[in-house]
Protein backbone atom coordinates (compact mmCIF):
# COMPACT_ATOMS: atom_id res chain seq x y z
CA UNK A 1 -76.61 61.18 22.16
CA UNK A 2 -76.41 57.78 20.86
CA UNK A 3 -73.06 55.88 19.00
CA UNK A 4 -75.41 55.91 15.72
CA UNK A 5 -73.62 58.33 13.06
CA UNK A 6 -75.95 61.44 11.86
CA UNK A 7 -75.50 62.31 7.91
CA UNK A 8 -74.20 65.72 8.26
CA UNK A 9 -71.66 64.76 11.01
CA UNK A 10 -67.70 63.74 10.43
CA UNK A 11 -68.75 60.27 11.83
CA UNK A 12 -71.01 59.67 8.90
CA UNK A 13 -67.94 59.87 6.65
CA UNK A 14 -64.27 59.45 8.55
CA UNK A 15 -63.29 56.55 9.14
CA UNK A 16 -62.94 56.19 12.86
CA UNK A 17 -61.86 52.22 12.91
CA UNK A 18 -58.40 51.33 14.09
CA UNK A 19 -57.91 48.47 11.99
CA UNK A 20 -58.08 50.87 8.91
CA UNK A 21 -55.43 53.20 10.43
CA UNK A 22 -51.62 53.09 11.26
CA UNK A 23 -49.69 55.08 14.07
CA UNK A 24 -47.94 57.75 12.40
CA UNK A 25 -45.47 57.40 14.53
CA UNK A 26 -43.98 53.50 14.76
CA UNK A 27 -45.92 52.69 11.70
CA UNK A 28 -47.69 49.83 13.58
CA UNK A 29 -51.24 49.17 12.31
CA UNK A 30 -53.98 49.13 14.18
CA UNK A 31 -56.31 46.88 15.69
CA UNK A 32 -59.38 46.47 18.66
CA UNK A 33 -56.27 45.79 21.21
CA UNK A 34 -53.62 48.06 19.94
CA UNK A 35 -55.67 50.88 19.73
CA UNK A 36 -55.26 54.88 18.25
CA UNK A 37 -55.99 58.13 19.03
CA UNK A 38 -55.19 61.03 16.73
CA UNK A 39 -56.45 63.58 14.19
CA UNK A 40 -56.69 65.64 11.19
CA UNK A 41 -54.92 62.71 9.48
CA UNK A 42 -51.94 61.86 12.13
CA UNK A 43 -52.61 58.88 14.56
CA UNK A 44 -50.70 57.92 17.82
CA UNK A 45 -50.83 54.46 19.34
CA UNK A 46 -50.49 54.46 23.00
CA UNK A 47 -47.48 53.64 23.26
CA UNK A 48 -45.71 56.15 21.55
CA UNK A 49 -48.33 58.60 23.21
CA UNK A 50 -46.53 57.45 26.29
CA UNK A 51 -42.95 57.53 24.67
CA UNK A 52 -43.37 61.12 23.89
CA UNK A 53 -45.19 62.23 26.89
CA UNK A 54 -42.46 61.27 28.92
CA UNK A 55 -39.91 62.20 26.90
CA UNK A 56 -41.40 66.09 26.82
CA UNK A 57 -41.81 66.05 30.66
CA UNK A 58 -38.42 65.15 31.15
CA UNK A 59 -35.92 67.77 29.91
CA UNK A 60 -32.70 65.54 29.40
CA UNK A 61 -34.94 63.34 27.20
CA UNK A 62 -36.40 66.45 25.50
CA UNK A 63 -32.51 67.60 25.11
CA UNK A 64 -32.02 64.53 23.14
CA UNK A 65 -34.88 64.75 21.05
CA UNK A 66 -34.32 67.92 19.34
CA UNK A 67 -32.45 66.40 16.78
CA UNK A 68 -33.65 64.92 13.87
CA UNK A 69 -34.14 61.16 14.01
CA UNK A 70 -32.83 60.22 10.96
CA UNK A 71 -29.10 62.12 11.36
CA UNK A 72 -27.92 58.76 13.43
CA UNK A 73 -30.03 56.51 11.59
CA UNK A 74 -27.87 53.83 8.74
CA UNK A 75 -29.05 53.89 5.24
CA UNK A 76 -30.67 50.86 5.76
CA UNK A 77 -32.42 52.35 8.25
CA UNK A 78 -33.65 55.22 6.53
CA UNK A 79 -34.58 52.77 3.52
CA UNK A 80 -36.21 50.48 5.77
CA UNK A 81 -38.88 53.38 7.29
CA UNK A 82 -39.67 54.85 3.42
CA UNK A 83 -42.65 52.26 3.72
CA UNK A 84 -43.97 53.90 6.99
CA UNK A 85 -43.69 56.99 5.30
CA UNK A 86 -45.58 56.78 1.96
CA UNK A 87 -48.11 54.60 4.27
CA UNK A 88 -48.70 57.75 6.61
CA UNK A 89 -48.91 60.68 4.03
CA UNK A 90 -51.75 57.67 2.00
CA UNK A 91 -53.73 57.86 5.24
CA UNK A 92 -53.28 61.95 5.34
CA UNK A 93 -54.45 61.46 1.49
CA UNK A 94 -57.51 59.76 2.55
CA UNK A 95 -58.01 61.52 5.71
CA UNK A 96 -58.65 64.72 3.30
CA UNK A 97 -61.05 62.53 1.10
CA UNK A 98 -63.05 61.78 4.24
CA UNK A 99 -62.71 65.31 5.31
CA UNK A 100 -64.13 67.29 2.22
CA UNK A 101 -66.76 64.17 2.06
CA UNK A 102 -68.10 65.59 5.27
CA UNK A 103 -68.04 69.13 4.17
CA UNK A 104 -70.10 68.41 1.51
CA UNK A 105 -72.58 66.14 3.14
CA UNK A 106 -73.05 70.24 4.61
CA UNK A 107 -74.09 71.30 1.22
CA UNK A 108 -71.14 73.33 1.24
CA UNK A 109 -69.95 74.27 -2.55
CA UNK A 110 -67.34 73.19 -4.51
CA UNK A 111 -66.36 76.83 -5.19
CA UNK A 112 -66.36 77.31 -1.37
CA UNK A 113 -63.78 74.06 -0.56
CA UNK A 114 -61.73 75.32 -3.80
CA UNK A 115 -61.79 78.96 -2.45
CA UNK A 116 -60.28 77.63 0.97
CA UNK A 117 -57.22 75.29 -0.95
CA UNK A 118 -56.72 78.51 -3.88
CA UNK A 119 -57.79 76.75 -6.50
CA UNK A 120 -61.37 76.79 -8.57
CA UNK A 121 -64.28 74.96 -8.37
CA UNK A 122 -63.80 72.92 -10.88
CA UNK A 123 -60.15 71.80 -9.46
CA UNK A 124 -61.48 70.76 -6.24
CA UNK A 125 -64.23 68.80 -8.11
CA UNK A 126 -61.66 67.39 -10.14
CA UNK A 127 -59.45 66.27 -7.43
CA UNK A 128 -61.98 65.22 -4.58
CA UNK A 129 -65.19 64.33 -6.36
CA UNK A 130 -63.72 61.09 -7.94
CA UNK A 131 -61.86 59.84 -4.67
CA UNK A 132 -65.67 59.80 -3.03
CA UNK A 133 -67.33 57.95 -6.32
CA UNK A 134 -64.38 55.49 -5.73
CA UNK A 135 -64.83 55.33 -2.01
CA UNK A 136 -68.58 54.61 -2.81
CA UNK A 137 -67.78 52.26 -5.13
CA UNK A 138 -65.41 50.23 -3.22
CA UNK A 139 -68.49 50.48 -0.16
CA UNK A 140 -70.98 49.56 -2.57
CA UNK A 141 -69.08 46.29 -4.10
């Protein structure tokens, strides 16, 4: 099978390119060296992939771990990572966009995708159909 994307395949609409993606993580952004790996939205750089792979095979770090980051981080610490985390849930927002794009390169319906979120037809239309004219817009210009 060759790198080409098929229409009818996630490659054909997500967005697969590092430099268009941050680690959910550190917040660092990525690039052809500082690569990702991830899904459904979240992203991992290698490093941190490491970080936390070591720090779940080791039980004293694990220990340490279970509580929440931000309960010995400063208010200007918490202030200063706010950034990081508007930027991650935008990817997760766009990650979605990409994600019902493919489903309906499938010729699924929009009363199907609405009938998996609880909502109508016409809501999921609403909400995803003008995120992929915009997305095709910005492609196209």
């Amino acid at each position: 099978m060759g790198s080409t994307p098929c229409v009818g395949r996630p490659e054909a609409v997500v967005d697969h390119r590092a430099e268009n993606k941050t680690c959910s993580f550190c917040g660092r952004r990525g690039s052809q060296e500082f690569g990702l790996c991830g899904g459904l939205g979240a992203m991992i750089c290698f490093e941190c992939l490491d970080y936390f792979h070591d720090m779940v095979h080791s039980p004293e770090k694990l220990r340490r771990a279970n509580r929440p980051v931000w309960d010995e981080m400063t208010d200007a610490e918490l202030l200063s990572r706010l950034p990081l985390i508007i930027q991650s849930a935008q990817q997760n927002a766009e990650f979605v966009n990409e994600w019902v794009a493919t489903i309906r390169t499938r010729n699924v319906s929009w009363a199907q995708i609405g009938a998996v979120l609880g909502v109508s037809r016409q809501a999921a239309w609403e909400r995803f159909a003008v995120a992929q004219k915009d997305q095709a817009a910005a492609e196209n210009s």
